[in-house]
C-alpha atoms as a PDB file:
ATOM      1  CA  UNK A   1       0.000   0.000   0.000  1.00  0.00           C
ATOM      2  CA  UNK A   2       1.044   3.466   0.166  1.00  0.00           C
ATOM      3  CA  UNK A   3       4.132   4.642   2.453  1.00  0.00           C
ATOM      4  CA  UNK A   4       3.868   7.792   4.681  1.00  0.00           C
ATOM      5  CA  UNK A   5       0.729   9.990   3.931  1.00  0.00           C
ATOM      6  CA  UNK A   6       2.009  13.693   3.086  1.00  0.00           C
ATOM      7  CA  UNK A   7       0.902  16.808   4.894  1.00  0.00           C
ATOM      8  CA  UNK A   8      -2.375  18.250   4.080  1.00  0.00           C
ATOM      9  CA  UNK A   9      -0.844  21.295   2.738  1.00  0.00           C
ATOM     10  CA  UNK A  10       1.453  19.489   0.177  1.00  0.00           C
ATOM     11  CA  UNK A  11      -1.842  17.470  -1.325  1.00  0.00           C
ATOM     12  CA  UNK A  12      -4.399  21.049  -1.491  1.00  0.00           C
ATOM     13  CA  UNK A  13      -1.444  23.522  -1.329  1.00  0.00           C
ATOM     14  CA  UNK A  14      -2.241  26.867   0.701  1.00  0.00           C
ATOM     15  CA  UNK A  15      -4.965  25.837   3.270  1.00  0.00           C
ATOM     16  CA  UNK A  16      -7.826  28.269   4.145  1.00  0.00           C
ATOM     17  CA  UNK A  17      -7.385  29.583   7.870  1.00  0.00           C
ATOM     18  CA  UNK A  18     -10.165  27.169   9.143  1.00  0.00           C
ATOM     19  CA  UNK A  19      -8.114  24.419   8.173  1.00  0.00           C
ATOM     20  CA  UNK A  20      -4.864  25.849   9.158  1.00  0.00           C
ATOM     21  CA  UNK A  21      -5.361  26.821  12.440  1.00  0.00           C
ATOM     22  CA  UNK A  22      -6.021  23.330  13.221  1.00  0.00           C
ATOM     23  CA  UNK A  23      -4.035  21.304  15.784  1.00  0.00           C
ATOM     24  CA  UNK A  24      -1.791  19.113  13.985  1.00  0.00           C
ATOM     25  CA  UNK A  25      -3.116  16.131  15.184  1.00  0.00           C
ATOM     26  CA  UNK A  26      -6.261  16.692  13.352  1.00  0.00           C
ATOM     27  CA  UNK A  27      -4.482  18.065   9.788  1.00  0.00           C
ATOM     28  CA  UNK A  28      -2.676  14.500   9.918  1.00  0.00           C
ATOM     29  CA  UNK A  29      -5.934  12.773   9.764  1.00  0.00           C
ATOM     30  CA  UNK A  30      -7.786  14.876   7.393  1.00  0.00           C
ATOM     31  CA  UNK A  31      -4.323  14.487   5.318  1.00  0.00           C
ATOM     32  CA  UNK A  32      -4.637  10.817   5.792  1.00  0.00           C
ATOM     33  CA  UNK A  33      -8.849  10.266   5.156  1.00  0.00           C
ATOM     34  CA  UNK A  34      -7.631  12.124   2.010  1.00  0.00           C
ATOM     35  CA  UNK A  35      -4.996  10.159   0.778  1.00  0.00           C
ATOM     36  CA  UNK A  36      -7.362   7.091   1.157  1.00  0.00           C
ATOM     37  CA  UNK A  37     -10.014   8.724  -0.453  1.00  0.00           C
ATOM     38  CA  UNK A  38      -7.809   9.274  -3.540  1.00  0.00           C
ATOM     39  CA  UNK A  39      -7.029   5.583  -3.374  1.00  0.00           C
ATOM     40  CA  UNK A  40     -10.400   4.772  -3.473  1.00  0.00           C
ATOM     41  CA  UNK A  41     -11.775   6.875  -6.500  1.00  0.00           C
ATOM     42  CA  UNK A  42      -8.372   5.820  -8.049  1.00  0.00           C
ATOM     43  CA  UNK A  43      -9.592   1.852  -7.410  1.00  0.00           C
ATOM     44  CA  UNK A  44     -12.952   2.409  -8.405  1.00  0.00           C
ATOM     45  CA  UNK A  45     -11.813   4.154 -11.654  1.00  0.00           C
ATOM     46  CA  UNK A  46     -10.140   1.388 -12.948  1.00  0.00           C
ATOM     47  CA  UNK A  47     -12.226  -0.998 -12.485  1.00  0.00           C
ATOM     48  CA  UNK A  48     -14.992   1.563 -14.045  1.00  0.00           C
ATOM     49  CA  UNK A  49     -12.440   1.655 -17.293  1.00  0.00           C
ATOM     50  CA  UNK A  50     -11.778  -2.181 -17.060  1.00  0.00           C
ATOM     51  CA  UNK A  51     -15.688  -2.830 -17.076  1.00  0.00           C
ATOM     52  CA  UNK A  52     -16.483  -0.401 -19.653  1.00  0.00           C
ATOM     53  CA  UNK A  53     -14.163  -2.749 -22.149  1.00  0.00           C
ATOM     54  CA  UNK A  54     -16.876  -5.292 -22.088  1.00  0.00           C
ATOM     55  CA  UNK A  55     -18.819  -3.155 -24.311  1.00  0.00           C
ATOM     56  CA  UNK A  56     -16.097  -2.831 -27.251  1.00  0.00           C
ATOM     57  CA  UNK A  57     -15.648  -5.676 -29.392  1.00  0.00           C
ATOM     58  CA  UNK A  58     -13.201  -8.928 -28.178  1.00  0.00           C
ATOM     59  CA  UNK A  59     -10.774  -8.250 -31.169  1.00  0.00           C
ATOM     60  CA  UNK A  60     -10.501  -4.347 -30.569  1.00  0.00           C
ATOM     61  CA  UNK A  61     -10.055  -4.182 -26.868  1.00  0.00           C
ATOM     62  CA  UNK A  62      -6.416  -4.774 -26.517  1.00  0.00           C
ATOM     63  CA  UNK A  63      -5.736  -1.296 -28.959  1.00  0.00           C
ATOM     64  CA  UNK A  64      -8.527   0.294 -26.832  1.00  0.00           C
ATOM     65  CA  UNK A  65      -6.372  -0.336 -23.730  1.00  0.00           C
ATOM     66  CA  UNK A  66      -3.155   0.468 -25.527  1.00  0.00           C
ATOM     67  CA  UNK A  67      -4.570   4.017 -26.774  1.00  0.00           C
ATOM     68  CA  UNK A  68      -6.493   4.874 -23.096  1.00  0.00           C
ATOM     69  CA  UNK A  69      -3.763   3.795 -21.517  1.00  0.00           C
ATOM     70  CA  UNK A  70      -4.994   1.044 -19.328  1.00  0.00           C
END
């Protein structure tokens, strides 16, 4: 799986002052639900791009892969 989850600010960039002012404790964990969030819709997108194969044609699906990159 992953390795160390990076601070909030270096996955959003500048933080709004709501968000900043924050005890670190809690940035960490927002930082890390969003870093498994992102793995999640990353998951869930492939296998959305894998299924969606099964509507092109047997013989084609290998170039469709090689031109969407999959």
């Amino acid at each position: 799986m992953a390795g160390p989850t990076r601070p909030l600010d270096e996955q959003l960039g500048p933080l709004p002052d709501g968000i900043a002012t924050l005890p670190h404790e809690q940035r960490q964990e927002l930082a890390e639900a969003l870093r498994a969030a992102r793995e999640r819709q990353a998951a869930e997108l492939a296998t959305a791009a894998e299924e969606s194969l099964k509507y092109v044609p047997a013989l084609l699906r290998g170039a469709v892969r090689k031109a969407v990159g999959l």
